[in-house]
C-alpha atoms as a PDB file:
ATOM      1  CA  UNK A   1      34.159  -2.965  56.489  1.00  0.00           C
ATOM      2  CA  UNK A   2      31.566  -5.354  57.191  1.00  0.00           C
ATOM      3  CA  UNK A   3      32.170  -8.686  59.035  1.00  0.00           C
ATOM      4  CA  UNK A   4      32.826 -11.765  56.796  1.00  0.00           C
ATOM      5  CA  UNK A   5      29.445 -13.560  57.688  1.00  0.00           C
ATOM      6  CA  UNK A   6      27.695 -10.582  57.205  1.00  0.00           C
ATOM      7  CA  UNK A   7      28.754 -11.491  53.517  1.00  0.00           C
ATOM      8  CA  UNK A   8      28.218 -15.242  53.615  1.00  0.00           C
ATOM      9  CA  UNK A   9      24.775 -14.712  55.222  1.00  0.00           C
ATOM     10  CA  UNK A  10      23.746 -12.060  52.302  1.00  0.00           C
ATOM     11  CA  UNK A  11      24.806 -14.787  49.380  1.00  0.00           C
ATOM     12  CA  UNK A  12      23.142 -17.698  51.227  1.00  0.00           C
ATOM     13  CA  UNK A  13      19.874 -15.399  51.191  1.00  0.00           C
ATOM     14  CA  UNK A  14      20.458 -14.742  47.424  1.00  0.00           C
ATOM     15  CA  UNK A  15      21.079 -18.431  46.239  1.00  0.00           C
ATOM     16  CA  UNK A  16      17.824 -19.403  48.500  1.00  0.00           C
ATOM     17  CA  UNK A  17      15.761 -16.478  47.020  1.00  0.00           C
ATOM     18  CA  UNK A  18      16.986 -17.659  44.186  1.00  0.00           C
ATOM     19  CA  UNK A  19      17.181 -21.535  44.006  1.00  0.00           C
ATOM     20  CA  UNK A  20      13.959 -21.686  45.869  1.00  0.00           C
ATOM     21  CA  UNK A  21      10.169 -21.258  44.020  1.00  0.00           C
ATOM     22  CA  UNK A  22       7.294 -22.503  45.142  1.00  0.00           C
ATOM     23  CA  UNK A  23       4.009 -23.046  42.516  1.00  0.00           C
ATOM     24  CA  UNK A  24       0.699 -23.172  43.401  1.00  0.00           C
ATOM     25  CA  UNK A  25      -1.608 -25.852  42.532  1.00  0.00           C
ATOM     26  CA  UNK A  26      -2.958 -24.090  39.325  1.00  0.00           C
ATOM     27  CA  UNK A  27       0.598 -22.815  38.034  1.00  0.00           C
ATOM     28  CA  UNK A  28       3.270 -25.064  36.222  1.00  0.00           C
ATOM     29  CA  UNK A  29       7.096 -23.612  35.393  1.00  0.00           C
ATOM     30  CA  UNK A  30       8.741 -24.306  32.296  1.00  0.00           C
ATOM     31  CA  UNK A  31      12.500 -24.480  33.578  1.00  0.00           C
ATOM     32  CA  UNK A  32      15.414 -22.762  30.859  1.00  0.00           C
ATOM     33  CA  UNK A  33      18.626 -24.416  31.578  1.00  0.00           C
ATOM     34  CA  UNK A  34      20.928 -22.294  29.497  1.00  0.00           C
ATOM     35  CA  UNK A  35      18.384 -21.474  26.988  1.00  0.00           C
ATOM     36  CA  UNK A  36      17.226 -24.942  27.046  1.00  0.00           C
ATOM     37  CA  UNK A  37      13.927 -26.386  28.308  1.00  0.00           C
ATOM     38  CA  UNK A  38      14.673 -28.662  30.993  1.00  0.00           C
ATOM     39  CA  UNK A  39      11.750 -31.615  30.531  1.00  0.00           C
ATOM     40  CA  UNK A  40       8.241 -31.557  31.399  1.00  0.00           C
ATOM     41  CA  UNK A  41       6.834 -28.286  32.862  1.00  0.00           C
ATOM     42  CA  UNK A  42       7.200 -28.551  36.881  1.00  0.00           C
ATOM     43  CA  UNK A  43       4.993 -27.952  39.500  1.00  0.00           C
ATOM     44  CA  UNK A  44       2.930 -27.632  41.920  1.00  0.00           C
ATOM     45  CA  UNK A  45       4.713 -27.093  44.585  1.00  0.00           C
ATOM     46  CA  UNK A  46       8.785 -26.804  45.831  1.00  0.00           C
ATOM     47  CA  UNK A  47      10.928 -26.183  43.286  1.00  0.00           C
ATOM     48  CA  UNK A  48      15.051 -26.254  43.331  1.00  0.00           C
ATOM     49  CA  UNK A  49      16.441 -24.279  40.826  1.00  0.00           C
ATOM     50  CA  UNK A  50      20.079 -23.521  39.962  1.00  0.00           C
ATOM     51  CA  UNK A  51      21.051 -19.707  40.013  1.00  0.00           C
ATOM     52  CA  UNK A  52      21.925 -18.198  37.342  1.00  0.00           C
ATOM     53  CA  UNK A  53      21.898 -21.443  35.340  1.00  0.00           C
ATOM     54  CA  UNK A  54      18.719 -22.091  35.749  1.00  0.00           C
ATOM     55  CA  UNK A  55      15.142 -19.204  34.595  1.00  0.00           C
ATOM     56  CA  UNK A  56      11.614 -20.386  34.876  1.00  0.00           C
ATOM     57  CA  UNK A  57       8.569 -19.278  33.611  1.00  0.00           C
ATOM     58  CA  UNK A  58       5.667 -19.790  35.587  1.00  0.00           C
ATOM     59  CA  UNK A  59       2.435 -20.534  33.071  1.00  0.00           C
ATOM     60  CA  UNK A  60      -1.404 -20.196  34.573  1.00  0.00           C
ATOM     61  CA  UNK A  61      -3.601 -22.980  33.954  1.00  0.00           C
ATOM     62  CA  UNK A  62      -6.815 -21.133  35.297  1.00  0.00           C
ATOM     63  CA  UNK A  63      -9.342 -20.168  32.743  1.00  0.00           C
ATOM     64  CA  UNK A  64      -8.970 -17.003  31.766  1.00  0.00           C
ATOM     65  CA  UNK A  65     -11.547 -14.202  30.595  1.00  0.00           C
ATOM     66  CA  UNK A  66     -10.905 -12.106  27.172  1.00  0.00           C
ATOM     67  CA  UNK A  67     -12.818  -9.135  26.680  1.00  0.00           C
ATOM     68  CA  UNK A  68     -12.357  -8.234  23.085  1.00  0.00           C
ATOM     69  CA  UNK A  69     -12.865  -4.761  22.564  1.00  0.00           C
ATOM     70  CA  UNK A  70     -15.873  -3.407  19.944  1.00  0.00           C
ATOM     71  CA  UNK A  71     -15.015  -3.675  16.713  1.00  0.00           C
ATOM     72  CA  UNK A  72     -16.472  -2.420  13.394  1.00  0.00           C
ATOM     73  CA  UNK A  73     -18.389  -4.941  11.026  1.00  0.00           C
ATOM     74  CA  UNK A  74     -20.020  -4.247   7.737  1.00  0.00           C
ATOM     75  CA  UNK A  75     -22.358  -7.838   7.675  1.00  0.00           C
ATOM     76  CA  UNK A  76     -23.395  -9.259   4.138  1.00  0.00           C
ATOM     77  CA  UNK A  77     -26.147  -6.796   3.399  1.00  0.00           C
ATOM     78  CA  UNK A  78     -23.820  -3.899   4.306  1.00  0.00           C
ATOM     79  CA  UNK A  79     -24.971  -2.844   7.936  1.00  0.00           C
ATOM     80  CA  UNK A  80     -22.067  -1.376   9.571  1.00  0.00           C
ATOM     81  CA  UNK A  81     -22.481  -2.395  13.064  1.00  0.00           C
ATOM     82  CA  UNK A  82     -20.127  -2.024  16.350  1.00  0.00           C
ATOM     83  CA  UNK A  83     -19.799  -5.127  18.286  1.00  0.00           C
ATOM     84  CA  UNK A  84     -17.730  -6.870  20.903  1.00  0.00           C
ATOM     85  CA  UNK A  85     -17.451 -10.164  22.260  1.00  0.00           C
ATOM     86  CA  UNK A  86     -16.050 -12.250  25.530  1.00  0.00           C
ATOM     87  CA  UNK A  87     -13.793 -15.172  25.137  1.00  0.00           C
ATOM     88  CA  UNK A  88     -13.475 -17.735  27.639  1.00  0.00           C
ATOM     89  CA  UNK A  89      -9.785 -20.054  27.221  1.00  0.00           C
ATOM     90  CA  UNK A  90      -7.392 -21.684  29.040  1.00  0.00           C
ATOM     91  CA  UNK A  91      -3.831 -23.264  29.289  1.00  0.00           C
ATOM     92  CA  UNK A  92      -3.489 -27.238  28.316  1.00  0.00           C
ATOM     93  CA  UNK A  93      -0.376 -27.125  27.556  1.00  0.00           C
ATOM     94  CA  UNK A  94       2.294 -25.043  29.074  1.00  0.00           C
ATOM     95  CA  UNK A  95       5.146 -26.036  26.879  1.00  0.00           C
ATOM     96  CA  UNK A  96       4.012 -24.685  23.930  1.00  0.00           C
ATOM     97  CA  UNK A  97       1.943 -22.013  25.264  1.00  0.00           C
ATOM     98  CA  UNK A  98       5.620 -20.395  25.798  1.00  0.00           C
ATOM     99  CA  UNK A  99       8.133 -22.228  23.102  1.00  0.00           C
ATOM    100  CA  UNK A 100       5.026 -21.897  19.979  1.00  0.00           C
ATOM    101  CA  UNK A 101       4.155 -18.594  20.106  1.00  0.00           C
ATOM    102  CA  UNK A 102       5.507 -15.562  22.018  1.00  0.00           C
ATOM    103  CA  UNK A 103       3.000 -14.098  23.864  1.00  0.00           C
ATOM    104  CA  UNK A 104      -0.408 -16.362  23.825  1.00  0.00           C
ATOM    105  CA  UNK A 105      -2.430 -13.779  25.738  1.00  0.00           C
ATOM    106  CA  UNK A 106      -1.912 -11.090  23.235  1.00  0.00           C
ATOM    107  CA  UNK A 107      -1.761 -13.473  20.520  1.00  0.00           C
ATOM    108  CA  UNK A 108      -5.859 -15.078  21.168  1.00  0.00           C
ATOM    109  CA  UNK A 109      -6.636 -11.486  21.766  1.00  0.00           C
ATOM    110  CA  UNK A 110      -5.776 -10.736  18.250  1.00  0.00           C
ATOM    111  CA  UNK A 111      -7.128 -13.961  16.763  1.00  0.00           C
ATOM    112  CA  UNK A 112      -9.998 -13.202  18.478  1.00  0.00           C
ATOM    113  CA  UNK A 113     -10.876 -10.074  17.056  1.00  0.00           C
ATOM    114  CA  UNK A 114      -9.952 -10.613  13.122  1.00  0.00           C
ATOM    115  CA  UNK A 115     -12.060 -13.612  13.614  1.00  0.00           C
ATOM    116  CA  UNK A 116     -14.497 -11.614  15.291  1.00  0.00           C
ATOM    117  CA  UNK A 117     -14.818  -9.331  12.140  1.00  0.00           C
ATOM    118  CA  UNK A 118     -14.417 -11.953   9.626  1.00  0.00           C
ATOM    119  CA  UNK A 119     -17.446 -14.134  10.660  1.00  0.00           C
ATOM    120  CA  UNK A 120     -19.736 -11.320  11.489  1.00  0.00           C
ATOM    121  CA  UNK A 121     -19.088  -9.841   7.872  1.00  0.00           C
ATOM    122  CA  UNK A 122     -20.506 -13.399   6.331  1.00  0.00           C
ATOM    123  CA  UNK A 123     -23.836 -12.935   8.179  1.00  0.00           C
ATOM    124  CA  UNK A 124     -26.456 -10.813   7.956  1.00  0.00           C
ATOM    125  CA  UNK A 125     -27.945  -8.651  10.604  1.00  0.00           C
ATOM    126  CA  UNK A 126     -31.292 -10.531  10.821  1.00  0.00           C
ATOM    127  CA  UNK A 127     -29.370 -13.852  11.633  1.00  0.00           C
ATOM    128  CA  UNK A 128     -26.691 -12.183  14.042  1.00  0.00           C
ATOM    129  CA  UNK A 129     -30.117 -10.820  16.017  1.00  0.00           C
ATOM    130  CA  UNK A 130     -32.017 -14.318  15.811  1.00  0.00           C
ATOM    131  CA  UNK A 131     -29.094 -16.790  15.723  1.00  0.00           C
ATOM    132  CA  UNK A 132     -26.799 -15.891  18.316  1.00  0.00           C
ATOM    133  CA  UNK A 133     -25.887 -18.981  19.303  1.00  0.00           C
ATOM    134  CA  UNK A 134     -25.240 -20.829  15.873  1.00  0.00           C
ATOM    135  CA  UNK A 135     -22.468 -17.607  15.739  1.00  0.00           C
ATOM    136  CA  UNK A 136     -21.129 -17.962  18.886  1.00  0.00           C
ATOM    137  CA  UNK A 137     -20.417 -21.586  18.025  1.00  0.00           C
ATOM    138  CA  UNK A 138     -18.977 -21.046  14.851  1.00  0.00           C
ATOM    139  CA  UNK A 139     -16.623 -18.706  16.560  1.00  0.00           C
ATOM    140  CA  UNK A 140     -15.771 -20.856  19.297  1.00  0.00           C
ATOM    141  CA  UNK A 141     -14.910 -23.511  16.920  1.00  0.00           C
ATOM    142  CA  UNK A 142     -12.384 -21.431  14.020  1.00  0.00           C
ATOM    143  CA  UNK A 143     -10.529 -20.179  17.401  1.00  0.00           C
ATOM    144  CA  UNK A 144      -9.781 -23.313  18.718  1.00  0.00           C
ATOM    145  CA  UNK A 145      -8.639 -24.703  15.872  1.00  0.00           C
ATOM    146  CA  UNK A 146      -6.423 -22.117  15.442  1.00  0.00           C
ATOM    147  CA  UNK A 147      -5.229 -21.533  18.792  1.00  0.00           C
ATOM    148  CA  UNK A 148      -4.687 -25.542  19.511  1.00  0.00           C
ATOM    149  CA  UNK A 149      -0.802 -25.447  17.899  1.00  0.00           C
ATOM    150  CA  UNK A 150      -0.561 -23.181  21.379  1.00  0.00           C
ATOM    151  CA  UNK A 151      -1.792 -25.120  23.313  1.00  0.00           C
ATOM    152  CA  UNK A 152      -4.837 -23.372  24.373  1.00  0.00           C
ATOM    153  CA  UNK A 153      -7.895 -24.357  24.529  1.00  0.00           C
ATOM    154  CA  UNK A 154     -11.158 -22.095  23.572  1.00  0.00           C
ATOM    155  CA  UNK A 155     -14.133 -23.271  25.417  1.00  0.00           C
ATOM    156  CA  UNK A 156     -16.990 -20.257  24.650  1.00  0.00           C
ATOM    157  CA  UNK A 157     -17.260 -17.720  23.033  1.00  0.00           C
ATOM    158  CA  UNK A 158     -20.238 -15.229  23.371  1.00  0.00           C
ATOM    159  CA  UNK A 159     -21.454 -12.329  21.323  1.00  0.00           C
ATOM    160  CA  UNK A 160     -22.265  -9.625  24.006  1.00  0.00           C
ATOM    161  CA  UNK A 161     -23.418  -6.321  22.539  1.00  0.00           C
ATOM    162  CA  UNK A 162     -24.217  -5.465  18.566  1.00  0.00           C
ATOM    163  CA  UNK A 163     -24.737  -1.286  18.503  1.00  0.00           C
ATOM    164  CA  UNK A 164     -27.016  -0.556  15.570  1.00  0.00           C
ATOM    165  CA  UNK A 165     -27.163   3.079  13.721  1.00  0.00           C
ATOM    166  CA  UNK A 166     -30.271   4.749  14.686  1.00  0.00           C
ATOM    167  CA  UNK A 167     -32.075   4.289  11.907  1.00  0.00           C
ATOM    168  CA  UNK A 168     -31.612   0.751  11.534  1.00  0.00           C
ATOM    169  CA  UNK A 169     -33.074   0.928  14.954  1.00  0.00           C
ATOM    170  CA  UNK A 170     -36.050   2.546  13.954  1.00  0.00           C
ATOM    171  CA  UNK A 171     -36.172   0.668  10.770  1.00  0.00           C
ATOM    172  CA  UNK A 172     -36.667  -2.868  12.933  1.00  0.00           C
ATOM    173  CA  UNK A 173     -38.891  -0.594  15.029  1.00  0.00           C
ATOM    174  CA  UNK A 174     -41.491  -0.484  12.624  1.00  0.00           C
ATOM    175  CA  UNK A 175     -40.817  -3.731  11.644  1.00  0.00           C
ATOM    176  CA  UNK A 176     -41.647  -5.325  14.945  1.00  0.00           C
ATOM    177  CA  UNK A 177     -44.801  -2.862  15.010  1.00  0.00           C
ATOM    178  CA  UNK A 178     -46.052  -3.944  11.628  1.00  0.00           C
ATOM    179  CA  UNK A 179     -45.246  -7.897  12.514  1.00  0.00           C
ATOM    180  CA  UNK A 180     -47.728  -7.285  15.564  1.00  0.00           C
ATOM    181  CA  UNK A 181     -50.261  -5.650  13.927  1.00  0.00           C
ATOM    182  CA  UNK A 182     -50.455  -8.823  11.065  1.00  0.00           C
ATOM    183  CA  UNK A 183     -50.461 -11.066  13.879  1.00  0.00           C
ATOM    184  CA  UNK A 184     -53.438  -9.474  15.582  1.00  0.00           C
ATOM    185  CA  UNK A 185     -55.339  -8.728  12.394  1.00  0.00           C
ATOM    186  CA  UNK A 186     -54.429 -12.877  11.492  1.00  0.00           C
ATOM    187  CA  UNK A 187     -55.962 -13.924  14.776  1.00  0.00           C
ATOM    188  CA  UNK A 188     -58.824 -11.282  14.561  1.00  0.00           C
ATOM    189  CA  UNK A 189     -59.628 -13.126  10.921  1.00  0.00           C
ATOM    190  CA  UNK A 190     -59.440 -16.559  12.716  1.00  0.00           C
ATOM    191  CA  UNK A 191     -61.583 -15.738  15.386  1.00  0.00           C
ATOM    192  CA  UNK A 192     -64.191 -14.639  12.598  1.00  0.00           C
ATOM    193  CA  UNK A 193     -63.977 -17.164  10.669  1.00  0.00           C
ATOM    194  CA  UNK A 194     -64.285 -19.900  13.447  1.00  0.00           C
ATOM    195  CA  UNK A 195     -67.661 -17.961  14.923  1.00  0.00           C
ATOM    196  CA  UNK A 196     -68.878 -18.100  11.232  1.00  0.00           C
ATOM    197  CA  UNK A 197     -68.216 -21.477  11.321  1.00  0.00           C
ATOM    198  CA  UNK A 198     -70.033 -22.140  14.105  1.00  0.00           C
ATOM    199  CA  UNK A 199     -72.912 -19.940  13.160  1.00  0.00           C
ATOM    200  CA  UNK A 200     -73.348 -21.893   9.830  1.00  0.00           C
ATOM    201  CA  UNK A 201     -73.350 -25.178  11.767  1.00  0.00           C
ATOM    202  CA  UNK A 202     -76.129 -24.327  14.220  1.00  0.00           C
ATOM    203  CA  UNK A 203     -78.470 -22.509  11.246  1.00  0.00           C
ATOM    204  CA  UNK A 204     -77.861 -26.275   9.647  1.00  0.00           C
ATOM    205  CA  UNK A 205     -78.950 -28.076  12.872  1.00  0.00           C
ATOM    206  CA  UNK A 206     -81.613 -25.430  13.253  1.00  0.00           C
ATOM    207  CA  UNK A 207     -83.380 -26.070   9.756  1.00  0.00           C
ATOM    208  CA  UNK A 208     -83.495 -29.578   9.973  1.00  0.00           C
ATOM    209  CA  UNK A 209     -85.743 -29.625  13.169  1.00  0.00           C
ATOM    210  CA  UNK A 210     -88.274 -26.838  13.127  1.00  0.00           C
ATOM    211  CA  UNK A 211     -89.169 -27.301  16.784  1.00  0.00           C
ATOM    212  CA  UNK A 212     -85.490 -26.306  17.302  1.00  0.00           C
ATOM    213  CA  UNK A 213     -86.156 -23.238  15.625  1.00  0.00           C
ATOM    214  CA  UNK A 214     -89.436 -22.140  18.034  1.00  0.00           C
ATOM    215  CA  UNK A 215     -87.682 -22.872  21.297  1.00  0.00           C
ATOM    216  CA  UNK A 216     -85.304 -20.771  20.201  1.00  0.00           C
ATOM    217  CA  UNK A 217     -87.715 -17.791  19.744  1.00  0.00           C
ATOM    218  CA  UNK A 218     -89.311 -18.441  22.808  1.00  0.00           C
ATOM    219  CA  UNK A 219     -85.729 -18.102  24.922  1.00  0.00           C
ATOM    220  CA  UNK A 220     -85.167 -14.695  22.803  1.00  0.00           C
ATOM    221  CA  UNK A 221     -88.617 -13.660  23.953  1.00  0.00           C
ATOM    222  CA  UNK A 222     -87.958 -14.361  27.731  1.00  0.00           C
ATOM    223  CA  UNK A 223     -84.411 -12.955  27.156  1.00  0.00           C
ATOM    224  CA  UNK A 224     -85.997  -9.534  25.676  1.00  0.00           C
ATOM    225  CA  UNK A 225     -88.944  -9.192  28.063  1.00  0.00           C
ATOM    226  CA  UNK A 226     -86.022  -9.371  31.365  1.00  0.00           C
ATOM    227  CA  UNK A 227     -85.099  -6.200  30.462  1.00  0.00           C
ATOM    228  CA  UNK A 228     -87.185  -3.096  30.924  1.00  0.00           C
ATOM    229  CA  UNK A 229     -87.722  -2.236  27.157  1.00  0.00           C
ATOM    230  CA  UNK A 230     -91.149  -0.391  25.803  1.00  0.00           C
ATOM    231  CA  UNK A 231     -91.234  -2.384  22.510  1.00  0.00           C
ATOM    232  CA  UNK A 232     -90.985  -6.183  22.079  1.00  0.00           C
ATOM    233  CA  UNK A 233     -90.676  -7.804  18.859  1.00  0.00           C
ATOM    234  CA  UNK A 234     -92.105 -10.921  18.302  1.00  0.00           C
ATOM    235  CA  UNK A 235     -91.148 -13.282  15.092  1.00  0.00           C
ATOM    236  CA  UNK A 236     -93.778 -15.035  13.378  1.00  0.00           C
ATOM    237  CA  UNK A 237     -92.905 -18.188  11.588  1.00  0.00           C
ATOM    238  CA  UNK A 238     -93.665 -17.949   7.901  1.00  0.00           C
ATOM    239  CA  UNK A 239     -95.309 -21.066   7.967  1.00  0.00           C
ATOM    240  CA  UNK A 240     -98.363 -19.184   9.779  1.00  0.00           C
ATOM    241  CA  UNK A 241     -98.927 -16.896   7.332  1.00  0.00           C
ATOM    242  CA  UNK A 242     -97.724 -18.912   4.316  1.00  0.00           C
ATOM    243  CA  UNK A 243    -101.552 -20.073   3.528  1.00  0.00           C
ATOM    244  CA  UNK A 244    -102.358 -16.542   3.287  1.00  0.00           C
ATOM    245  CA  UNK A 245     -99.955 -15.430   0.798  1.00  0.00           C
ATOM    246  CA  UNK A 246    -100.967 -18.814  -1.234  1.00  0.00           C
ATOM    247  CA  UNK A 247    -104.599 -17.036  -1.080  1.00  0.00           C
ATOM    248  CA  UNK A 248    -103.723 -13.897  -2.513  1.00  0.00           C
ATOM    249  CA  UNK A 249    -101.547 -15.183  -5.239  1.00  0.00           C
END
């Protein structure tokens, strides 16, 4: 048989493995006194508990990262899309994060994801592509209002990746295409319409100064005769040859 003191020595190693916790600085324990919470949550640090009177429940109060799995969404102009999402939350309140609800980390996860498919279905696919961020907010916001009674608190919520059929794909494929070629045949118009512009407005300056108008055939002329061509043109002002047409009328 083994020594008395062997026996004291094992009990007094039970009652301090047992009486004895120690919390670190982002964990509180909710203490059960025979089924009973015992005050505020405790911690950080030493904590002296009573064995077998006495369970705790040690709560995290770090932030804590929820990937919520794809999930299928038919938006408002029936595009069935796959997408999934990333939830950011944390613990504010450690009593009811264990006394409200059972198990709060499977709990948002759930929340999350109905919610997830519920405000996805209300938009459609061109503002889930272009809006992002008004969703993301809107999502943010329904969970934390529903997940406050828990005492958790939802601080972002992002959108990550929205899988399109393939020919939705192509479909905004061609869109995109046919987008850039308006915007290139817009600016290709405004281009010609500005040089037209300007064309008009010299001609105007031009007519109402006639001198204008010859210096302006002399630069051609010394602009033509720099390059090594066998025929030059050279315009004659009708007013040279305006008193012989008057002559033969």
């Amino acid at each position: 048989m083994f020594p008395a003191y062997i026996f004291v020595i094992v009990i007094v190693i039970f009652f301090l493995a047992s009486a004895i916790k120690i919390l670190n600085e982002y964990e509180r324990g909710i203490i059960f006194r025979l089924g009973r919470v015992l005050g505020r949550p405790k911690g950080p640090g030493l904590i002296i508990l009573i064995p077998i009177v006495d369970k705790m429940v040690k709560v995290s109060l770090r932030t804590v990262v929820l990937d919520v799995p794809p999930q299928d969404v038919i938006t408002r102009d029936n595009v069935s899309i796959k997408v999934n999402a990333v939830v950011y939350f944390r613990v504010i309140d450690p009593l009811k994060a264990i006394i409200d609800v059972e198990n709060y980390l499977y709990a948002t996860s759930q929340l999350s994801q109905t919610t997830l498919r519920s405000v996805l279905g209300q938009a459609e696919l061109d503002e889930l592509l272009s809006r992002r961020e008004k969703i993301n907010e809107r999502l943010q916001e329904i969970l934390d209002t529903h997940t406050e009674p828990w005492g958790i608190k939802v601080s972002n919520v992002e959108v990550k990746n929205v899988d399109l059929p393939q020919e939705m794909q192509r479909a905004i494929a061609k869109q995109a295409e046919a987008e850039r070629e308006r915007r290139a045949k817009v600016i290709s118009a405004e281009g010609e319409y500005q040089a037209a512009t300007r064309l008009a407005d010299a001609s105007d300056i031009l007519s109402r100064n006639p001198m204008s108008l010859q210096l302006r055939y002399l630069q051609t002329l010394i602009e033509i005769s720099t390059e090594k061509n066998s025929t030059i043109l050279f315009p004659i002002p009708i007013d040279l040859i305006k008193a012989f047409t008057d002559k033969l009328k």
